[in-house]
C-alpha atoms as a PDB file:
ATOM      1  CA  UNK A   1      -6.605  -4.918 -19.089  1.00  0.00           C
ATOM      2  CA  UNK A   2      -5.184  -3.456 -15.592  1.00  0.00           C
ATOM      3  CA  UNK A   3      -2.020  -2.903 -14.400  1.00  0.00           C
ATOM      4  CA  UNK A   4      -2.120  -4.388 -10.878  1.00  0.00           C
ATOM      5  CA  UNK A   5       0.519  -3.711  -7.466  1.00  0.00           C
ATOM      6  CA  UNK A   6      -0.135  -7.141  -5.341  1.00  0.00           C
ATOM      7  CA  UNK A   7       1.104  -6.010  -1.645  1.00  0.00           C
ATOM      8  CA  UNK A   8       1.927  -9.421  -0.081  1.00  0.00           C
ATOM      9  CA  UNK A   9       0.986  -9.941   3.644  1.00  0.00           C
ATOM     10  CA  UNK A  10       3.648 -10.467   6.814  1.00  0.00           C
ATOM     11  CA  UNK A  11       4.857 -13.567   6.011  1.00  0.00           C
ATOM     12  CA  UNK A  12       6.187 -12.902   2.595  1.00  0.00           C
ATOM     13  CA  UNK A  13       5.598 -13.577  -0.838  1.00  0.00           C
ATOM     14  CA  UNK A  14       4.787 -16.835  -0.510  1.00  0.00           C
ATOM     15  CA  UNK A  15       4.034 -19.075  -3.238  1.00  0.00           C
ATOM     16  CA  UNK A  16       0.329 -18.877  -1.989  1.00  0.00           C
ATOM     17  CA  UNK A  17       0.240 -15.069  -3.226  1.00  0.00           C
ATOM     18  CA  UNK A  18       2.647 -16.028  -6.344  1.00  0.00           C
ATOM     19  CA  UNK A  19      -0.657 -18.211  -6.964  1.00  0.00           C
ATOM     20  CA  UNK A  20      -2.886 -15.281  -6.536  1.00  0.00           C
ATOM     21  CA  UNK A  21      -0.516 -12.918  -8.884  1.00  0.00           C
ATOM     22  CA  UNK A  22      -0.862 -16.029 -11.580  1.00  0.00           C
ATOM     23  CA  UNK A  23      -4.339 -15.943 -11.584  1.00  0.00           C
ATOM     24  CA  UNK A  24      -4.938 -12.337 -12.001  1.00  0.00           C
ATOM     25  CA  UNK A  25      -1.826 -12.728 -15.049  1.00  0.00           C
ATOM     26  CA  UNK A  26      -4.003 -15.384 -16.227  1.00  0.00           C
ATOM     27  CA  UNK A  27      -6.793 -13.123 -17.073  1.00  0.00           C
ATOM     28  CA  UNK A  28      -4.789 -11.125 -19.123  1.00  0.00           C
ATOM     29  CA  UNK A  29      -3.833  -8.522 -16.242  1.00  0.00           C
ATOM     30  CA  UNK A  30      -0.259  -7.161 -15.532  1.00  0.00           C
ATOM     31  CA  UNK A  31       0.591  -7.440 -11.928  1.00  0.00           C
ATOM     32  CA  UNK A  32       3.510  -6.956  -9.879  1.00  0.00           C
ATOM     33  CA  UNK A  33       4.097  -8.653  -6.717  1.00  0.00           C
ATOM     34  CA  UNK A  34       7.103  -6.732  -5.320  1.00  0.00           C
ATOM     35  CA  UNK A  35       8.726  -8.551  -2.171  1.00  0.00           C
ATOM     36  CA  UNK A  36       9.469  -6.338   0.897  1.00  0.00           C
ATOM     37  CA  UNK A  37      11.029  -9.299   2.643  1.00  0.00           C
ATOM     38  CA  UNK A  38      13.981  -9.884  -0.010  1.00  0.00           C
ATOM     39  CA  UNK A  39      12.890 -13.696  -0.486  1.00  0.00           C
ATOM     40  CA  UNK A  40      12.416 -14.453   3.242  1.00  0.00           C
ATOM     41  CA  UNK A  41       8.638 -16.283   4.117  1.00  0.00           C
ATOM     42  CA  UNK A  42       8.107 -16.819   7.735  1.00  0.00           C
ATOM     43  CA  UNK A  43       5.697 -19.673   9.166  1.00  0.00           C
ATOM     44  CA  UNK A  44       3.890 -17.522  11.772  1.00  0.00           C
ATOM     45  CA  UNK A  45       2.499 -14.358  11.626  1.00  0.00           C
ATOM     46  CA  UNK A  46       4.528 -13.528  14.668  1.00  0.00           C
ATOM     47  CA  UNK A  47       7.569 -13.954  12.813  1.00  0.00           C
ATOM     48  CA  UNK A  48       7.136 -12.051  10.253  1.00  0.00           C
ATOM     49  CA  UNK A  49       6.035  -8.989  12.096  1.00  0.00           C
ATOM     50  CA  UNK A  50       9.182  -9.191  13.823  1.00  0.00           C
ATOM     51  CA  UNK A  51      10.964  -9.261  10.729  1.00  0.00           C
ATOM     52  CA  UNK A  52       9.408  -6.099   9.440  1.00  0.00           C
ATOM     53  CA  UNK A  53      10.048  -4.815  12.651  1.00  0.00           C
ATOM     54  CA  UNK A  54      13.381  -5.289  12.237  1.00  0.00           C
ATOM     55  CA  UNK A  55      14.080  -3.002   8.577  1.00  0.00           C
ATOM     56  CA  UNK A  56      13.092   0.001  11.064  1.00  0.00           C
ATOM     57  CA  UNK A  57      10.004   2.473  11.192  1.00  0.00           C
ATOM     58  CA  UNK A  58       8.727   4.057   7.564  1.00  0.00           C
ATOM     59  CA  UNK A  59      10.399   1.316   5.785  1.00  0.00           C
ATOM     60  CA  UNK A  60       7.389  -0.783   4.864  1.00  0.00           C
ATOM     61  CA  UNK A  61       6.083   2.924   3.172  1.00  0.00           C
ATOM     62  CA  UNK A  62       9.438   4.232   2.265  1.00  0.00           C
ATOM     63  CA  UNK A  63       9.580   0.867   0.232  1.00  0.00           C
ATOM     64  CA  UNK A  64       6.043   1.183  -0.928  1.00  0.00           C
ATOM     65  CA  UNK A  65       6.772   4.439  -2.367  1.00  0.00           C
ATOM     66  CA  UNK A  66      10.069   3.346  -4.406  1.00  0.00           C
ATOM     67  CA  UNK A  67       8.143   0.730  -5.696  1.00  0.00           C
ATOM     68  CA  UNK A  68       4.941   2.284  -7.219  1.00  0.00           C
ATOM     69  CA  UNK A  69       7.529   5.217  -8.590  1.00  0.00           C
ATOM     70  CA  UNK A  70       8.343   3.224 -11.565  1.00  0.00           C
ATOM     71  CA  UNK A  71       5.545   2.402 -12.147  1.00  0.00           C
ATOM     72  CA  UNK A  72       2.785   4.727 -14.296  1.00  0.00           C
ATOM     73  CA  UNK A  73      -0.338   6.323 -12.715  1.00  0.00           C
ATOM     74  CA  UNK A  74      -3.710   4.502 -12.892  1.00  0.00           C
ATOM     75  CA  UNK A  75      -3.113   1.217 -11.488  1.00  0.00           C
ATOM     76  CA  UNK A  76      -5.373  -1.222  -9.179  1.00  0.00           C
ATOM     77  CA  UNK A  77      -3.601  -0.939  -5.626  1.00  0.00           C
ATOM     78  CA  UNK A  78      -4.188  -5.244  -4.102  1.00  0.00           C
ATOM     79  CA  UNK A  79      -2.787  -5.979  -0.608  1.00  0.00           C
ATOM     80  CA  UNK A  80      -3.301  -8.591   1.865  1.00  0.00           C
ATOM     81  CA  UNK A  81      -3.409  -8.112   5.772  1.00  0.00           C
ATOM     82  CA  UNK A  82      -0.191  -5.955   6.230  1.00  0.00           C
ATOM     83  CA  UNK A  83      -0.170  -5.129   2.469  1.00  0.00           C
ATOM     84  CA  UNK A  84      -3.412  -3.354   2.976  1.00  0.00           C
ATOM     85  CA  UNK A  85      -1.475  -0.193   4.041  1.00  0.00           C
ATOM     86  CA  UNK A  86       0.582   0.758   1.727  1.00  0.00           C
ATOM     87  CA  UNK A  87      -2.710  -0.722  -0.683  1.00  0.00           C
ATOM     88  CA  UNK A  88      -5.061   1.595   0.944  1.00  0.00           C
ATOM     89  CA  UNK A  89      -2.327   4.522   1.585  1.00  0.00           C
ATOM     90  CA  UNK A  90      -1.691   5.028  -2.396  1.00  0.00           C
ATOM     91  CA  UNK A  91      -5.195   4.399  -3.546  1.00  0.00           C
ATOM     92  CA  UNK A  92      -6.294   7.503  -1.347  1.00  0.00           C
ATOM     93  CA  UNK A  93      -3.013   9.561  -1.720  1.00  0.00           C
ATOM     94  CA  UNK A  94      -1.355   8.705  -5.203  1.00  0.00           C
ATOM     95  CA  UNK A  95      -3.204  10.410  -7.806  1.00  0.00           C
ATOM     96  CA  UNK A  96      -4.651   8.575 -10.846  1.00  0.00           C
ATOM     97  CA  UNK A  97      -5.559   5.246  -9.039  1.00  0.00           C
ATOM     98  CA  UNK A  98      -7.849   3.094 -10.868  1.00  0.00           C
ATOM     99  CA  UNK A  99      -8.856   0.906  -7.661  1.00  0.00           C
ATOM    100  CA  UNK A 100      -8.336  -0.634  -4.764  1.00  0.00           C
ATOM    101  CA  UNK A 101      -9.058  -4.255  -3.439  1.00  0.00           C
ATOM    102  CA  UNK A 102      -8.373  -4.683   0.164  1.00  0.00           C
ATOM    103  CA  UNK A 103      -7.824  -8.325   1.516  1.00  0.00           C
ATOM    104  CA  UNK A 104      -8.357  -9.568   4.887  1.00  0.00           C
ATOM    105  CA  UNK A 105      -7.627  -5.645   6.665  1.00  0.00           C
ATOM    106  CA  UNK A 106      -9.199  -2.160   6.154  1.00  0.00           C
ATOM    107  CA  UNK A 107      -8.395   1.059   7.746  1.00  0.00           C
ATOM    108  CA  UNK A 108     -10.109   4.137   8.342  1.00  0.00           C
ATOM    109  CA  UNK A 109      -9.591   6.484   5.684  1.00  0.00           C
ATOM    110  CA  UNK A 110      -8.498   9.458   8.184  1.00  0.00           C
ATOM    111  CA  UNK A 111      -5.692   7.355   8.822  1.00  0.00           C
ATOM    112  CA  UNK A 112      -4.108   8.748   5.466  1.00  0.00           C
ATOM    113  CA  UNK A 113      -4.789  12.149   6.211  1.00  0.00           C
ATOM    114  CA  UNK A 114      -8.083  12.518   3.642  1.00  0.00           C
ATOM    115  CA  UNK A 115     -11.024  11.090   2.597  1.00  0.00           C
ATOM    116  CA  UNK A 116     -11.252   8.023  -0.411  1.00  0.00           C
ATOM    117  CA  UNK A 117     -11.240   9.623  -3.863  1.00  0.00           C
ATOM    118  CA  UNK A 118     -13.865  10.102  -6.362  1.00  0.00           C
ATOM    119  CA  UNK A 119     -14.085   7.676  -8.759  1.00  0.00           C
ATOM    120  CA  UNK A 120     -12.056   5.164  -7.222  1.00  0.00           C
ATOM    121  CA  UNK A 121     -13.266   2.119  -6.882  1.00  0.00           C
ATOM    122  CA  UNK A 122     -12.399  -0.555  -3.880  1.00  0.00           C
ATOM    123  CA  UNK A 123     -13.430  -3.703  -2.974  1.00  0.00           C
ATOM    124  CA  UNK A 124     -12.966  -4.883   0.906  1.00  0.00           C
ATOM    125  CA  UNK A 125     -12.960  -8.858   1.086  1.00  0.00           C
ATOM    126  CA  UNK A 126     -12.497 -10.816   5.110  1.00  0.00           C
ATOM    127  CA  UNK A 127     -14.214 -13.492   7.654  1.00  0.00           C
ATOM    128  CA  UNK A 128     -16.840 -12.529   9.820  1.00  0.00           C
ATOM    129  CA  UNK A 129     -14.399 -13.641  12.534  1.00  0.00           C
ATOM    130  CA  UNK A 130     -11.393 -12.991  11.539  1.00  0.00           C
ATOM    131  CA  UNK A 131      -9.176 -12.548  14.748  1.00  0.00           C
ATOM    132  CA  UNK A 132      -7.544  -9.429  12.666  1.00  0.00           C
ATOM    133  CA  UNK A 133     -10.546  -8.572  10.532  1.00  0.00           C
ATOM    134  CA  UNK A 134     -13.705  -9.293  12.110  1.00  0.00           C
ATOM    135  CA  UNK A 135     -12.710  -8.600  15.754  1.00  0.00           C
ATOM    136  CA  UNK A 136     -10.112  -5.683  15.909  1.00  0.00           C
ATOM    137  CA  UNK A 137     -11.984  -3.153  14.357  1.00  0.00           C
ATOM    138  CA  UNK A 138     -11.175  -3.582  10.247  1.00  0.00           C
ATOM    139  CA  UNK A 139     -14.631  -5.013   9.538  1.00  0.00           C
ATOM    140  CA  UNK A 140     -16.377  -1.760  10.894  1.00  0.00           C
ATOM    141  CA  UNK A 141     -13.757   0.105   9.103  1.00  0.00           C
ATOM    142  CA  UNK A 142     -14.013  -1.617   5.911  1.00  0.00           C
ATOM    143  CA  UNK A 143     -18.270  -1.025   6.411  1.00  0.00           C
ATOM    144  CA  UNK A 144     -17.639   2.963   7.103  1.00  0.00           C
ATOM    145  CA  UNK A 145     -15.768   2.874   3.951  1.00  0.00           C
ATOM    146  CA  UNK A 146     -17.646   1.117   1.538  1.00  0.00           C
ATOM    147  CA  UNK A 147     -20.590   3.323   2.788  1.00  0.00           C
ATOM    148  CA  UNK A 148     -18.886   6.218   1.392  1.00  0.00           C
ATOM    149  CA  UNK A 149     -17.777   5.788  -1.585  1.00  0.00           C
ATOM    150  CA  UNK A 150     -19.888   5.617  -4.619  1.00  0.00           C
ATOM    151  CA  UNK A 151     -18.070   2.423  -5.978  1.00  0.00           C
ATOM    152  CA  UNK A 152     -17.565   0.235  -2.586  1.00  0.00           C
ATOM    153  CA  UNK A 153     -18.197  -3.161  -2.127  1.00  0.00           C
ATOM    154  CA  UNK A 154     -17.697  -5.177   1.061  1.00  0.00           C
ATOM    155  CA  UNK A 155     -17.227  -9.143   0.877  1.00  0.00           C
ATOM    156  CA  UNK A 156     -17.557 -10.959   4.065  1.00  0.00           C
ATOM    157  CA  UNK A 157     -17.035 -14.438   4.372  1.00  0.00           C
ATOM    158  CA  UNK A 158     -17.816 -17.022   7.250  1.00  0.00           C
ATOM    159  CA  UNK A 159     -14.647 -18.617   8.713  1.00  0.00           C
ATOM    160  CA  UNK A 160     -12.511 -17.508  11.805  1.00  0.00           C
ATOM    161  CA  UNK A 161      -9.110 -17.332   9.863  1.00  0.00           C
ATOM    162  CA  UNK A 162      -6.767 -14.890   8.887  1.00  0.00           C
ATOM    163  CA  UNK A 163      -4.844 -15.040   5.708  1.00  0.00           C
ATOM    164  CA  UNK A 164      -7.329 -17.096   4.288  1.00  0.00           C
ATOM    165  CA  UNK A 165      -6.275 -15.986   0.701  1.00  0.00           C
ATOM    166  CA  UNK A 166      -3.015 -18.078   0.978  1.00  0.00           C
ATOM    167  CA  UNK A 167      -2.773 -21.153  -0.781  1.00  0.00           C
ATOM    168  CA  UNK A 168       0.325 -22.312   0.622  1.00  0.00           C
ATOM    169  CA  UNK A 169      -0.940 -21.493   4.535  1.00  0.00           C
ATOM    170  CA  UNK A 170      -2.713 -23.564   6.645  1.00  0.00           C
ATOM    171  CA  UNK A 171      -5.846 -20.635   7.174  1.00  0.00           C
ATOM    172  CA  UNK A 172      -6.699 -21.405   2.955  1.00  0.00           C
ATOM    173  CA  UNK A 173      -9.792 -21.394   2.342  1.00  0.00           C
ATOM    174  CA  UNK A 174     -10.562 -22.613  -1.418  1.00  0.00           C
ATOM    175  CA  UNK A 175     -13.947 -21.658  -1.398  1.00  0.00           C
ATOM    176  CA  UNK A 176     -13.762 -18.081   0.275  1.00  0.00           C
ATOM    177  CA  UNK A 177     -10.518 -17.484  -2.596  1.00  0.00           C
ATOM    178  CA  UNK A 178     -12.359 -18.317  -5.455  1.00  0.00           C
ATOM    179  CA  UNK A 179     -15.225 -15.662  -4.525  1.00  0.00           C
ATOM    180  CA  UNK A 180     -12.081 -13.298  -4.123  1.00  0.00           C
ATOM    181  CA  UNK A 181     -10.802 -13.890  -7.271  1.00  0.00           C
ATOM    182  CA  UNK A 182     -13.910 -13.733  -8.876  1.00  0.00           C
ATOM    183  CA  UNK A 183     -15.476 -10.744  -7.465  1.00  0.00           C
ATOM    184  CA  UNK A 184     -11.832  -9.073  -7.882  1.00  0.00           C
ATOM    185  CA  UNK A 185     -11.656 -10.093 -11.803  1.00  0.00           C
ATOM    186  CA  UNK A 186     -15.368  -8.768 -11.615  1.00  0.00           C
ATOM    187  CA  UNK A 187     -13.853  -5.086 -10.425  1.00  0.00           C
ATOM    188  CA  UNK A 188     -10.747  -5.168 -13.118  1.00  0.00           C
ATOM    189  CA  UNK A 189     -13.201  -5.941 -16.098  1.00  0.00           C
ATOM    190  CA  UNK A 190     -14.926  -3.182 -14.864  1.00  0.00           C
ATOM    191  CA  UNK A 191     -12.109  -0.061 -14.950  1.00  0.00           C
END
């Protein structure tokens, strides 16, 4: 079984990603969903950015950092949207990662100084139109990167919402989550 960091997205760990966390602890997976909002959920994505605004630049990777530090070396690195970064940022630079699944956002990987690792797998799940996803640049990122790595798969999913993976938002999609969760148990039985 894997040992799983779930990176929740801007506006908190809501009880939509607490879901998410249960399912994956469901299928016999450790996971921890740590909360870099100290219990605070905000209603609008606007909100929460501010909040995270407010700890200060680095903190959302200082925080990152402290939190994968207890833990041991070959996990699966999860985030949604915001939780991406940090996600995407340890798969490349923390040695012994044993994936990656990247939900609803994607970076470059020269935004993390080097290229994706060998032998790390990642999975890159979003909607086609996606106002964060599929129109500011992640999907082409997320298709650059898949491209290069030997064990890359890209999920894209029709809808025009963002945080789709949320049960406990208005932009859930049932359908679309169950394909994530799926295709991400898929990857875990897999490493």
């Amino acid at each position: 079984m894997a040992e799983v960091v779930l990176f929740h997205h801007v506006q908190g760990l809501t009880e939509g990603v607490r879901r998410l966390a249960a399912e994956l602890r469901a299928a016999g997976h450790t996971v921890h969903a740590p909360d870099f909002l100290d219990g605070a959920t905000y209603a609008s994505i606007d909100e929460g950015f501010a909040a995270v605004k407010a700890k200060g630049p680095g903190a959302h990777d200082a925080w990152a950092d402290e939190v994968v530090a207890e833990l041991p070396a070959g996990l699966v690195y999860l985030g949604i949207s915001l939780g991406v970064m940090p996600a995407q940022r340890l798969a490349q630079t923390r040695p012994g990662a044993a994936a990656a699944v990247l939900l609803e956002a994607c970076v470059p990987p020269s935004e993390f100084g080097s290229g994706w690792p060998d032998g790390v797998p990642v999975q890159v799940h979003g909607m086609e139109r996606d106002p964060f996803f599929g129109l500011e640049g992640d999907l082409d990122a997320a298709r650059d990167l898949v491209a290069a790595v030997d064990d890359g798969e890209l999920f894209v999913y029709p809808g025009d919402v963002h945080l789709f993976t949320d049960s406990a938002l208005p932009s859930y999609d049932a359908a679309a989550t169950g394909l994530v969760v799926e295709r991400t148990l898929g990857l875990l039985a897999r490493i």
